[in-house]
Structures are given as structure tokens and as C-alpha cells.
N, C-alpha and C. Protein backbone atom coordinates (compact mmCIF):
# COMPACT_ATOMS: atom_id res chain seq x y z
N UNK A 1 122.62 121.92 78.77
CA UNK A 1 122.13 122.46 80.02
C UNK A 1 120.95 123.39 79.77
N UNK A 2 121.07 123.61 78.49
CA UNK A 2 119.86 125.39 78.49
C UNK A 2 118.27 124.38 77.85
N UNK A 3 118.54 123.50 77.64
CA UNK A 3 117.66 122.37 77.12
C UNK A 3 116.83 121.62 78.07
N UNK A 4 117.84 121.31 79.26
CA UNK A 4 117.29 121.11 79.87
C UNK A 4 116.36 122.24 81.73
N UNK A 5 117.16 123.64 81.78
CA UNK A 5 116.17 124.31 81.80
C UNK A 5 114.83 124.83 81.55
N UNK A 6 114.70 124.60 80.06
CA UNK A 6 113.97 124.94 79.47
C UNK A 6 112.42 123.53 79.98
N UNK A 7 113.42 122.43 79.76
CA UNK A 7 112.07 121.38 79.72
C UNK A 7 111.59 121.36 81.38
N UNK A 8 112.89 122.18 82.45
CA UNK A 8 112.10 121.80 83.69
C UNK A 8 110.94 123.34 84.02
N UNK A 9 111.23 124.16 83.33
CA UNK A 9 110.75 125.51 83.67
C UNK A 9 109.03 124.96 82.42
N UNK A 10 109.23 124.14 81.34
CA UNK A 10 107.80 123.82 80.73
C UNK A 10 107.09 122.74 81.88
N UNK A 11 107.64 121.63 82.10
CA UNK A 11 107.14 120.94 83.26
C UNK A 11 106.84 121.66 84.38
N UNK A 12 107.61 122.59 85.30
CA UNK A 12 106.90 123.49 86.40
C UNK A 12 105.71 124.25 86.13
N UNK A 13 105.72 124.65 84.90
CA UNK A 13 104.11 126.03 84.40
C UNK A 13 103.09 124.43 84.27
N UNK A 14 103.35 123.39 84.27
CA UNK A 14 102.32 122.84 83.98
C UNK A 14 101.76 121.70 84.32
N UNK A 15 102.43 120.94 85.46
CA UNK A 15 102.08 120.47 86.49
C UNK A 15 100.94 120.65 87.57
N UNK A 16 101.40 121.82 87.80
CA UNK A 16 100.27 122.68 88.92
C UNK A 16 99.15 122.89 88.49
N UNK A 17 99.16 122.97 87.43
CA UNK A 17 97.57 122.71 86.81
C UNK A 17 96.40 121.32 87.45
N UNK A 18 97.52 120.11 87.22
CA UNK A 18 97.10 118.68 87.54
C UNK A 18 96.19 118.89 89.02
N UNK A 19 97.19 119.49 90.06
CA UNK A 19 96.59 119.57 91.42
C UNK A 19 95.62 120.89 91.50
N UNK A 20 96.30 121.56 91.12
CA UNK A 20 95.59 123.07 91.17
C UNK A 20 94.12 123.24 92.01
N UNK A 21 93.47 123.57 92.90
CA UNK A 21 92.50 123.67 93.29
C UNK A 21 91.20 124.05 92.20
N UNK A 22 91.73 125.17 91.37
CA UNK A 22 90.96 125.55 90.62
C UNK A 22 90.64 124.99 89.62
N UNK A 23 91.61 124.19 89.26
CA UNK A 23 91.54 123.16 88.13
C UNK A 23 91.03 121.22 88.10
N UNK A 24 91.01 121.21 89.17
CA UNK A 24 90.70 120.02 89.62
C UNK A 24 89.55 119.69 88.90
N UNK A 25 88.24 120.15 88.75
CA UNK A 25 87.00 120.00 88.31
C UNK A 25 86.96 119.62 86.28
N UNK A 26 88.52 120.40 85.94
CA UNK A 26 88.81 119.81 84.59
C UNK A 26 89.17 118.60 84.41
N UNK A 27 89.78 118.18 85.14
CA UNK A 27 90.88 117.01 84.95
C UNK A 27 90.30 115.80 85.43
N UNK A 28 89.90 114.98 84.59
CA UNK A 28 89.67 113.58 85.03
C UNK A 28 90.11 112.41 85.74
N UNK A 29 91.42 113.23 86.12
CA UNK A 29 92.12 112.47 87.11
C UNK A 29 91.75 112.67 88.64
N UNK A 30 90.72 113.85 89.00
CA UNK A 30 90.15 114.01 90.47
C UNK A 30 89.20 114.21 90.00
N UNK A 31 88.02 114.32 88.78
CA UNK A 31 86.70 114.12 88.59
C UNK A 31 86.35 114.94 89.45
N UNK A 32 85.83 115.29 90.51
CA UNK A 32 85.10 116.78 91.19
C UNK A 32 85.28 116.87 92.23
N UNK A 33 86.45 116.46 92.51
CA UNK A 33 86.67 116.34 94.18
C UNK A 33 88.63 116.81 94.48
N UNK A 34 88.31 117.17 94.93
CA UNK A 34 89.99 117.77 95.29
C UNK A 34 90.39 116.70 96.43
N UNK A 35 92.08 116.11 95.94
CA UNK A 35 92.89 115.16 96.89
C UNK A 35 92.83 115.59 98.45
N UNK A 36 92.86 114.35 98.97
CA UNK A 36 93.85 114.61 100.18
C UNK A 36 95.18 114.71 100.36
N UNK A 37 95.72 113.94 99.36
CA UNK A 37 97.22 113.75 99.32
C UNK A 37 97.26 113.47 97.60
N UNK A 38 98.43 113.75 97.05
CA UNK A 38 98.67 113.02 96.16
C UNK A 38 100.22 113.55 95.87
N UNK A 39 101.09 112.40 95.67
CA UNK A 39 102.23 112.48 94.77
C UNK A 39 103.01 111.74 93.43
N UNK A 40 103.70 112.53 92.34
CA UNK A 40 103.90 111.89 91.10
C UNK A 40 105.27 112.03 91.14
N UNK A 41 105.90 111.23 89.99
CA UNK A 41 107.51 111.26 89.71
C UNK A 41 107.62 111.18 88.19
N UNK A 42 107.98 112.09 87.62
CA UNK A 42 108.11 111.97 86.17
C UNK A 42 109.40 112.16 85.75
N UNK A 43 109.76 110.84 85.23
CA UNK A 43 111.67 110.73 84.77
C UNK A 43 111.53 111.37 83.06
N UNK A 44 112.37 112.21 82.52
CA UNK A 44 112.44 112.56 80.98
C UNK A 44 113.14 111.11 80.34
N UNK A 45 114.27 110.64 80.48
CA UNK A 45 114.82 109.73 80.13
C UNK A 45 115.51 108.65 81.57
N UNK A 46 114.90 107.72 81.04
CA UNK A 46 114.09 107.35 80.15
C UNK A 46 112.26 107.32 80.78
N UNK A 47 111.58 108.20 79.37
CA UNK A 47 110.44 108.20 80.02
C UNK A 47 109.23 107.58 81.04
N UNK A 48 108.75 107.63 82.26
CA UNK A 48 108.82 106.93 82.59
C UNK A 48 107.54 108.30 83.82
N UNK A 49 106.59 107.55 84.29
CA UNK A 49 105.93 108.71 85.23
C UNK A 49 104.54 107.87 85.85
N UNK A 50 104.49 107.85 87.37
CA UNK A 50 104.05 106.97 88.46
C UNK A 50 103.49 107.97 89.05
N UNK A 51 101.96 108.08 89.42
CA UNK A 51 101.36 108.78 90.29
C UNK A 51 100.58 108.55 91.45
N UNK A 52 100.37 108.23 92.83
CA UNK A 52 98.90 108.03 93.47
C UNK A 52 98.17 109.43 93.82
N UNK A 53 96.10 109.54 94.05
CA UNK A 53 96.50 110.30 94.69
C UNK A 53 95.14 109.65 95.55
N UNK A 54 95.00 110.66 96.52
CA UNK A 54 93.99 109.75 97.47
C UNK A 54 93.12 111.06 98.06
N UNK A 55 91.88 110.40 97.87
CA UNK A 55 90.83 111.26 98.13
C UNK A 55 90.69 110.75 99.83
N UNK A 56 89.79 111.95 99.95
CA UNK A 56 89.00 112.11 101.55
C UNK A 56 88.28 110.91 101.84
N UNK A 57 87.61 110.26 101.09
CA UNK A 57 86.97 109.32 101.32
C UNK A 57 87.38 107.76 100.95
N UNK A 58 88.74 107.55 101.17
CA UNK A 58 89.76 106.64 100.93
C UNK A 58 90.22 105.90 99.50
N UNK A 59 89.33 106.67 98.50
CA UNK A 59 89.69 106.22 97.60
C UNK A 59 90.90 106.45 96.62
N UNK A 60 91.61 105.39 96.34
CA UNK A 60 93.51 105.65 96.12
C UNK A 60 93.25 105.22 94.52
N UNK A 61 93.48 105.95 93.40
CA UNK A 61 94.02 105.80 92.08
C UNK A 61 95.65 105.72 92.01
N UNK A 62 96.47 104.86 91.37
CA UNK A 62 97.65 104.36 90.68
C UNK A 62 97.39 104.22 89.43
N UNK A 63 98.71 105.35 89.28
CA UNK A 63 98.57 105.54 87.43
C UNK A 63 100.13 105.11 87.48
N UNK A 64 100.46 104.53 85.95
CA UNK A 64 102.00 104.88 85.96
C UNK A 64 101.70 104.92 84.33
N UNK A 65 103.04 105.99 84.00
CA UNK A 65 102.45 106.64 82.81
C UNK A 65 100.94 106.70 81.81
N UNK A 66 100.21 107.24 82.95
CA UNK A 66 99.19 107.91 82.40
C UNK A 66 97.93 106.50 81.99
N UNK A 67 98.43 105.39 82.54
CA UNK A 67 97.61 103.94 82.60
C UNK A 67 97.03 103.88 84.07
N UNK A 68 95.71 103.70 84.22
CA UNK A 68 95.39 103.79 85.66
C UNK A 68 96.10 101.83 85.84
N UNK A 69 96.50 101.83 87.13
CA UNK A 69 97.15 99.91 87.12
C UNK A 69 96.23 99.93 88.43
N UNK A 70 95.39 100.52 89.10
CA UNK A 70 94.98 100.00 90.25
C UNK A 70 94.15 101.50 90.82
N UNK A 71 92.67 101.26 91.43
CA UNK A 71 92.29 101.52 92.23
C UNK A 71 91.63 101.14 93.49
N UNK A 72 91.90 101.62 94.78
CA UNK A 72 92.04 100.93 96.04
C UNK A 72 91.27 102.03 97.00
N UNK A 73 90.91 100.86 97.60
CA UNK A 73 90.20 102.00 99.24
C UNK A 73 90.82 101.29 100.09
N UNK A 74 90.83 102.87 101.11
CA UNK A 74 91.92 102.60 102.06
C UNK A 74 91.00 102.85 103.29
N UNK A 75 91.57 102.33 104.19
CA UNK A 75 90.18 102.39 105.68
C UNK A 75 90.22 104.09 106.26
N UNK A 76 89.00 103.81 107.36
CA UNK A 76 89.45 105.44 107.41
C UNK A 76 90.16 105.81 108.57
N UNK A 77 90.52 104.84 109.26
CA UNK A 77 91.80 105.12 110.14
C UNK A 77 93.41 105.25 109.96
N UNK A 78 93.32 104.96 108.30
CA UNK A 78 94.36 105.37 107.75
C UNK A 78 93.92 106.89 107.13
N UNK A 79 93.18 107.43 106.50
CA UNK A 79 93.08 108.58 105.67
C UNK A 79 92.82 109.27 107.36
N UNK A 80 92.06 109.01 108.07
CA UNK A 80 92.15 110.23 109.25
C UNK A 80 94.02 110.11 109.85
N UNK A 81 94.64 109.16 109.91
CA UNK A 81 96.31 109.48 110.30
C UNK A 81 96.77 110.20 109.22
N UNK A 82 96.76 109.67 107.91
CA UNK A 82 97.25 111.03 106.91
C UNK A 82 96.68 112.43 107.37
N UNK A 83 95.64 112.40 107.20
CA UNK A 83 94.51 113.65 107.46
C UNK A 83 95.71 114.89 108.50
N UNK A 84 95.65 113.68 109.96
CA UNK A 84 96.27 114.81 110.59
C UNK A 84 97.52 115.11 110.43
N UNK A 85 98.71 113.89 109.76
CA UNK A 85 99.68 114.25 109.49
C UNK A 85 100.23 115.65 108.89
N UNK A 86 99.37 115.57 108.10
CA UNK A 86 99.60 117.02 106.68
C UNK A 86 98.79 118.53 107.70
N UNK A 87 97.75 118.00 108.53
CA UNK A 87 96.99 119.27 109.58
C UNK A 87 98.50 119.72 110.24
N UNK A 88 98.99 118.53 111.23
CA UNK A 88 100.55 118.39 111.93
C UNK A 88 101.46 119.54 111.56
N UNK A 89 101.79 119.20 109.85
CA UNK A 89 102.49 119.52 109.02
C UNK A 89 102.68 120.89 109.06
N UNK A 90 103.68 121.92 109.01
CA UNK A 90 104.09 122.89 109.15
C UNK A 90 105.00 123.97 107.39
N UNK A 91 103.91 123.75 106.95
CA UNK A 91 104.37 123.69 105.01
C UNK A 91 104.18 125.00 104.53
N UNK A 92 103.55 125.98 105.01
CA UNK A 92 102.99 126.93 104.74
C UNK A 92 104.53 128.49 103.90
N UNK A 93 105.55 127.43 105.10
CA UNK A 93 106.64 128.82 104.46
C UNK A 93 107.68 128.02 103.25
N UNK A 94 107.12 126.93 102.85
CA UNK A 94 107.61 126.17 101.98
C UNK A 94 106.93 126.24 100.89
N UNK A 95 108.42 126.67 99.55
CA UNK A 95 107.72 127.77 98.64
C UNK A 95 107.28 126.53 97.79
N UNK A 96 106.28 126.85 96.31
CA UNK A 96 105.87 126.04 96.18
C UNK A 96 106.51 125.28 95.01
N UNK A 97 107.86 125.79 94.47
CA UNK A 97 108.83 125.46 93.64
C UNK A 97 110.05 125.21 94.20
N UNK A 98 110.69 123.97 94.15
CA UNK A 98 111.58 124.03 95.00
C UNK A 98 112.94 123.35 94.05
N UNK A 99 114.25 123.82 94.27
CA UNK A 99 115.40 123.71 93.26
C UNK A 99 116.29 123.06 94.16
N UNK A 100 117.33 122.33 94.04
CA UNK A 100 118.63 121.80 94.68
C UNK A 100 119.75 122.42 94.22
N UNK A 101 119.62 122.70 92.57
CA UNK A 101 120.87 122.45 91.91
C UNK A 101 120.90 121.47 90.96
N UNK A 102 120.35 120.49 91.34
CA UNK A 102 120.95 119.31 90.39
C UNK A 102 120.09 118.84 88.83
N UNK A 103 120.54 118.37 88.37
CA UNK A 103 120.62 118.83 86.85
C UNK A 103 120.03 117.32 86.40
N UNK A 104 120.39 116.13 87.62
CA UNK A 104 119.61 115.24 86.70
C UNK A 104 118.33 114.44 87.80
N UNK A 105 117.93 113.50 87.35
CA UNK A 105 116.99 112.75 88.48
C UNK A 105 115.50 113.09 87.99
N UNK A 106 114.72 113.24 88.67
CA UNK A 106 113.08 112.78 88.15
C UNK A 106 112.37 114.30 88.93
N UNK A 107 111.28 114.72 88.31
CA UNK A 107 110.26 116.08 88.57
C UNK A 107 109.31 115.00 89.97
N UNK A 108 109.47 115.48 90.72
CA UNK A 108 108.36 114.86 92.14
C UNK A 108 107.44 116.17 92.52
N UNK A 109 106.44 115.75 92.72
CA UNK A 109 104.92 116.49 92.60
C UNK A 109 104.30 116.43 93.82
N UNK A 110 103.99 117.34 94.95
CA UNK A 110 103.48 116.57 96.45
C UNK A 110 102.25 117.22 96.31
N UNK A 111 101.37 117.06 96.84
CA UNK A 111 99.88 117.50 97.18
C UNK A 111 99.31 116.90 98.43
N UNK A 112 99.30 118.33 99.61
CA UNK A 112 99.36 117.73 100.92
C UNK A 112 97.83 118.87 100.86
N UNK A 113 96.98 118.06 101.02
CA UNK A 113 95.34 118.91 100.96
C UNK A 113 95.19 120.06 100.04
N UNK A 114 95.42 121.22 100.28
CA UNK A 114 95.84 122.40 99.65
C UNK A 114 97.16 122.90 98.82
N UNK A 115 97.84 122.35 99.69
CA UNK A 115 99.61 122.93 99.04
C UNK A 115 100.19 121.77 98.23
N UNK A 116 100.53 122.66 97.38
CA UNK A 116 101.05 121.84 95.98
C UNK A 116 102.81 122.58 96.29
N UNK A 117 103.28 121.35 96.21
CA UNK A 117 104.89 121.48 95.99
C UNK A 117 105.73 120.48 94.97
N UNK A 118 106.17 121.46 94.09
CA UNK A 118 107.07 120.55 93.03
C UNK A 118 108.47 120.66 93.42
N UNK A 119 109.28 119.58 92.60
CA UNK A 119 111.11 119.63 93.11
C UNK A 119 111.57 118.96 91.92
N UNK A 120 112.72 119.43 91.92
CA UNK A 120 113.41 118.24 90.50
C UNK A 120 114.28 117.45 91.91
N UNK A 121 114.65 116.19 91.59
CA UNK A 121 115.55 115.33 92.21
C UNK A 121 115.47 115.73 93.51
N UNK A 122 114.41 115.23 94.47
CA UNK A 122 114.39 115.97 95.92
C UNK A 122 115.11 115.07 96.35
N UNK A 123 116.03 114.86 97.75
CA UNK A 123 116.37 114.10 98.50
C UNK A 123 116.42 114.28 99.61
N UNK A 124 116.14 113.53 100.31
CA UNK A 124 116.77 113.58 102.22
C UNK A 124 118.10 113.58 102.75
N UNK A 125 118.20 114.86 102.99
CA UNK A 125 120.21 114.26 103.30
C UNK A 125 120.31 115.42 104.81
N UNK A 126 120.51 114.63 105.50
CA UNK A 126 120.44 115.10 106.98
C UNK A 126 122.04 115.37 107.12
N UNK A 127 122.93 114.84 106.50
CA UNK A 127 124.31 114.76 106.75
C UNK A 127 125.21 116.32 106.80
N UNK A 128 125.03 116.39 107.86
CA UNK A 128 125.57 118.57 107.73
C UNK A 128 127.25 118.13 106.66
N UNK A 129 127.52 116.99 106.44
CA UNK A 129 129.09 117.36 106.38
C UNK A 129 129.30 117.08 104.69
N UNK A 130 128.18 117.28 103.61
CA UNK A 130 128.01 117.34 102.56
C UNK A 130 127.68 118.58 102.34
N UNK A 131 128.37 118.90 101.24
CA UNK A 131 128.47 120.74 100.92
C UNK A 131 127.35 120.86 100.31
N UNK A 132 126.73 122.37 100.46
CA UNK A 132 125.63 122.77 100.10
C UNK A 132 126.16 123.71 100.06
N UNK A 133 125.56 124.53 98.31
CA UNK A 133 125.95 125.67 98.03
C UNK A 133 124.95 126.78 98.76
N UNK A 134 125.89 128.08 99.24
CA UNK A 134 124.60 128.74 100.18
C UNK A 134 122.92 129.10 99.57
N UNK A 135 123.24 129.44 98.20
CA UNK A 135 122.20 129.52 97.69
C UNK A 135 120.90 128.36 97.64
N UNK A 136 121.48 127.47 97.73
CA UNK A 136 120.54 125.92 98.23
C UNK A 136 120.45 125.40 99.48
N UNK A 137 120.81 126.26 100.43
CA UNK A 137 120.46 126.07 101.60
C UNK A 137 119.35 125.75 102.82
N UNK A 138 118.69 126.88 102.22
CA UNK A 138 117.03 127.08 102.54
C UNK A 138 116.37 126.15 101.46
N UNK A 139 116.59 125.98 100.20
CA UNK A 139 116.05 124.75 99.66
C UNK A 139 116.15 123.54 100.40
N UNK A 140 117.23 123.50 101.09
CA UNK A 140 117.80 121.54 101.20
C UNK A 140 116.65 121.47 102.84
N UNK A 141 116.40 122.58 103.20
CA UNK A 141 115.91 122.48 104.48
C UNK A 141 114.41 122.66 104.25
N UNK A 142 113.78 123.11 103.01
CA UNK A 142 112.43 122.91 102.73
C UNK A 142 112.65 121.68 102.28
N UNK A 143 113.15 121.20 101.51
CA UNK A 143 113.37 119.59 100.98
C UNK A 143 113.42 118.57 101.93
N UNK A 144 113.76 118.76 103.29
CA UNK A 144 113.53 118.00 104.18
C UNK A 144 112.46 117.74 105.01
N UNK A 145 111.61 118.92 104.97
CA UNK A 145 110.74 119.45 105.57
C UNK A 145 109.48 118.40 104.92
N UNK A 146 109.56 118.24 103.67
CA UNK A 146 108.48 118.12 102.81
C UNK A 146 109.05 116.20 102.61
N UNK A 147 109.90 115.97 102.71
CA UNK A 147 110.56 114.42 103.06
C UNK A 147 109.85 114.14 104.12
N UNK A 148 110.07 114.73 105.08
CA UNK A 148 109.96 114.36 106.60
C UNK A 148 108.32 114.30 106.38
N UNK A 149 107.40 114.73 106.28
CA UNK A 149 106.18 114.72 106.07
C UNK A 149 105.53 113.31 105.29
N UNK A 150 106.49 113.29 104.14
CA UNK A 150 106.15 112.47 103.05
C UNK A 150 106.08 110.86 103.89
N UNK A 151 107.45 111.30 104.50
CA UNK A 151 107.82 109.50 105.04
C UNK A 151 107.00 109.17 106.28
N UNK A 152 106.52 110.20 106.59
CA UNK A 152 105.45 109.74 108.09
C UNK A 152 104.08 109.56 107.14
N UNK A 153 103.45 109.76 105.89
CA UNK A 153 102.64 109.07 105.10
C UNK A 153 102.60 108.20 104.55
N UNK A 154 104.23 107.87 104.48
CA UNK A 154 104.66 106.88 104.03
C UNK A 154 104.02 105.43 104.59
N UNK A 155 104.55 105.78 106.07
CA UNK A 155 104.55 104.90 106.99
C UNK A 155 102.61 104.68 107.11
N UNK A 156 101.77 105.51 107.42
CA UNK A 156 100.48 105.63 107.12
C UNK A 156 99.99 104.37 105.99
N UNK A 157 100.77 104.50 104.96
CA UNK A 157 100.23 103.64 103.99
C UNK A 157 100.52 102.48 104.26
N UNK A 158 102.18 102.06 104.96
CA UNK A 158 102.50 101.15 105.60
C UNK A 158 101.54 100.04 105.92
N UNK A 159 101.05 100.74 106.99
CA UNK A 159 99.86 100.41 108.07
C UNK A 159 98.57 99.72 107.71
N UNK A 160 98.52 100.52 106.24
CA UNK A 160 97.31 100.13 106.02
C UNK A 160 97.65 99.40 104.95
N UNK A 161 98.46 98.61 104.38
CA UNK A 161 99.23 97.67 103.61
C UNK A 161 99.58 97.85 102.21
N UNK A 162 100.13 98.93 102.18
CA UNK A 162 100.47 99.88 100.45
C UNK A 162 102.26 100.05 100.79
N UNK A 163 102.79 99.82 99.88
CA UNK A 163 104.28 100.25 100.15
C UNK A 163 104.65 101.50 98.75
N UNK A 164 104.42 103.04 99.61
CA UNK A 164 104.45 104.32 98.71
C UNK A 164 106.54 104.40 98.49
N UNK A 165 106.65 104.68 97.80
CA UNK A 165 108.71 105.59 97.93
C UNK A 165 108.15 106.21 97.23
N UNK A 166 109.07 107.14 96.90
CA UNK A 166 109.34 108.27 95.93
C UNK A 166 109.64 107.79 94.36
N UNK A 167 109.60 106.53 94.02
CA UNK A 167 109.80 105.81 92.65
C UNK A 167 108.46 105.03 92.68
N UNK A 168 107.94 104.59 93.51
CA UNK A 168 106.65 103.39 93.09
C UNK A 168 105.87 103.31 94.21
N UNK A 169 104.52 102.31 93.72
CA UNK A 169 103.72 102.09 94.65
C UNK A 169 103.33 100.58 94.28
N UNK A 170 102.57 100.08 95.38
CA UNK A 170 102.52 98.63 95.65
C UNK A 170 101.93 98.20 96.55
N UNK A 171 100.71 97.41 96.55
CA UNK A 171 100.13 96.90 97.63
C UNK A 171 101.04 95.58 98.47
N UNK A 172 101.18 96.06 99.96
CA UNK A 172 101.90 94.81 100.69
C UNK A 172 101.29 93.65 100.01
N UNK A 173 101.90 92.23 99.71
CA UNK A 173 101.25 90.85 99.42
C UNK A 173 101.58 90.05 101.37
């Protein structure tokens, strides 16, 4: 258990770097332009890590472990429905580290224009009649918050013929 603290508290200091506003201009993965959106999933075992992110001007990079497999433009009546989705979006009291509890599952990475939010094993669980320890309370309800957002981009990509989850990405055939 203290092992694996350790590797999620090295993964949190260093993630945020990737999106970071300030850092963006290092990283060759946004070259000089800061996302509109972007989200990653990085499993420890077995290793394993899937990213998109998508610029203002519709252009969509797919990496999965650290191999670009596809870049795509997306129209701009899809990046203006994202656009306002995340404007919509109400994220601001949603901290930017977010915990459940749970000990196993994959590091997920959101980048909604500005706000960067990480989670270990996020999930959607609307079901009041599954126990939540009080201390994860206000987590499970930022965790939804940041779901609920995700899946109306989801649907965005839908539209414009990309199928995003929280494990992969894929152009509709």
C-alpha cells in the first residue's frame, strides 16, 4: 500500500506539468499552443497509457503509450460545441486533485481549457445507496461533476464521428 502511495503522489507532482499552462511551450506534445480539451489514462500494471488532446483549431493528436497512432481535424461545429460545453461547465470549485479511496484502476488526466484535473480510478456512480465514506463525499460529487462534463464531450465527439471513453479512442468506421 505505501508503494503504491508513493507512485500515485510521483505521478500527481508530474502530470500537471504535461497540461500546465506554463509549461505547454516545453512539451512537444502541444508545441506552442495550449489545448482546448485534452484527456489521458495511465494504467501502472499492466503498463499501458492513451491520450487525446484537441486544440482550438480542431486539430486532435492520439497517442497511446507515448506513440502518436493518429492525427485528425475535427470541424468547427464540433470544437465550438466542446468550446461551450467546458464555458457551460461549472469546475472552478473542483479541486484540482481528486481521491476516491480506491487503491486500484488507472491515473485519468482532464484538461477542460484552463483547468487541469487529475483522479486515480474516477467513476460515475449516481447510485445514493452505495456507501461512501464521509471523507469521500465531496470527492464522489466533484467526480461526477467532471464525468458529467466529460460525457457531454463525449457525445460532441460522437457527432463528429470519434468514439472518446475513459479507456480509448477511435474514429466511428
Amino acid at each position: 500500500m505505501k508503494k503504491f502511495i508513493i507512485l500515485l503522489l510521483v505521478f500527481l507532482a508530474l502530470i500537471p506539468s504535461a497540461f500546465a499552462r506554463e509549461d505547454y511551450t516545453r512539451d512537444p506534445w502541444y508545441a506552442t499552443e495550449q489545448p482546448l480539451f485534452g484527456y489521458a489514462e495511465e494504467l501502472i500494471d499492466p503498463p499501458y497509457s492513451f491520450s487525446v488532446v484537441l486544440y482550438n483549431d480542431g486539430r486532435l493528436i492520439y497517442k497511446q503509450n507515448q506513440d502518436t497512432l493518429g492525427e485528425y481535424k475535427l470541424d468547427k461545429s464540433i470544437i465550438d460545441a466542446i468550446s461551450t460545453i467546458i464555458d457551460k461547465a461549472d469546475l472552478s470549485a473542483i479541486p484540482k486533485d481528486l481521491y476516491n479511496g480506491s487503491v486500484g484502476g488507472g491515473f485519468n488526466s482532464f484538461f477542460f481549457k484552463e483547468k487541469y484535473i487529475s483522479s486515480l480510478n474516477i467513476s460515475l456512480s449516481n447510485d445514493d445507496s452505495i456507501y461512501v465514506a464521509d471523507e469521500y463525499k465531496d470527492n464522489r460529487k466533484h467526480e461526477q461533476a467532471v464525468l458529467n462534463v466529460f460525457n457531454k464531450i463525449r457525445k460532441a465527439f460522437k457527432d463528429g464521428g470519434y468514439d472518446l471513453s475513459l479507456h480509448d479512442f477511435s474514429p466511428i468506421k
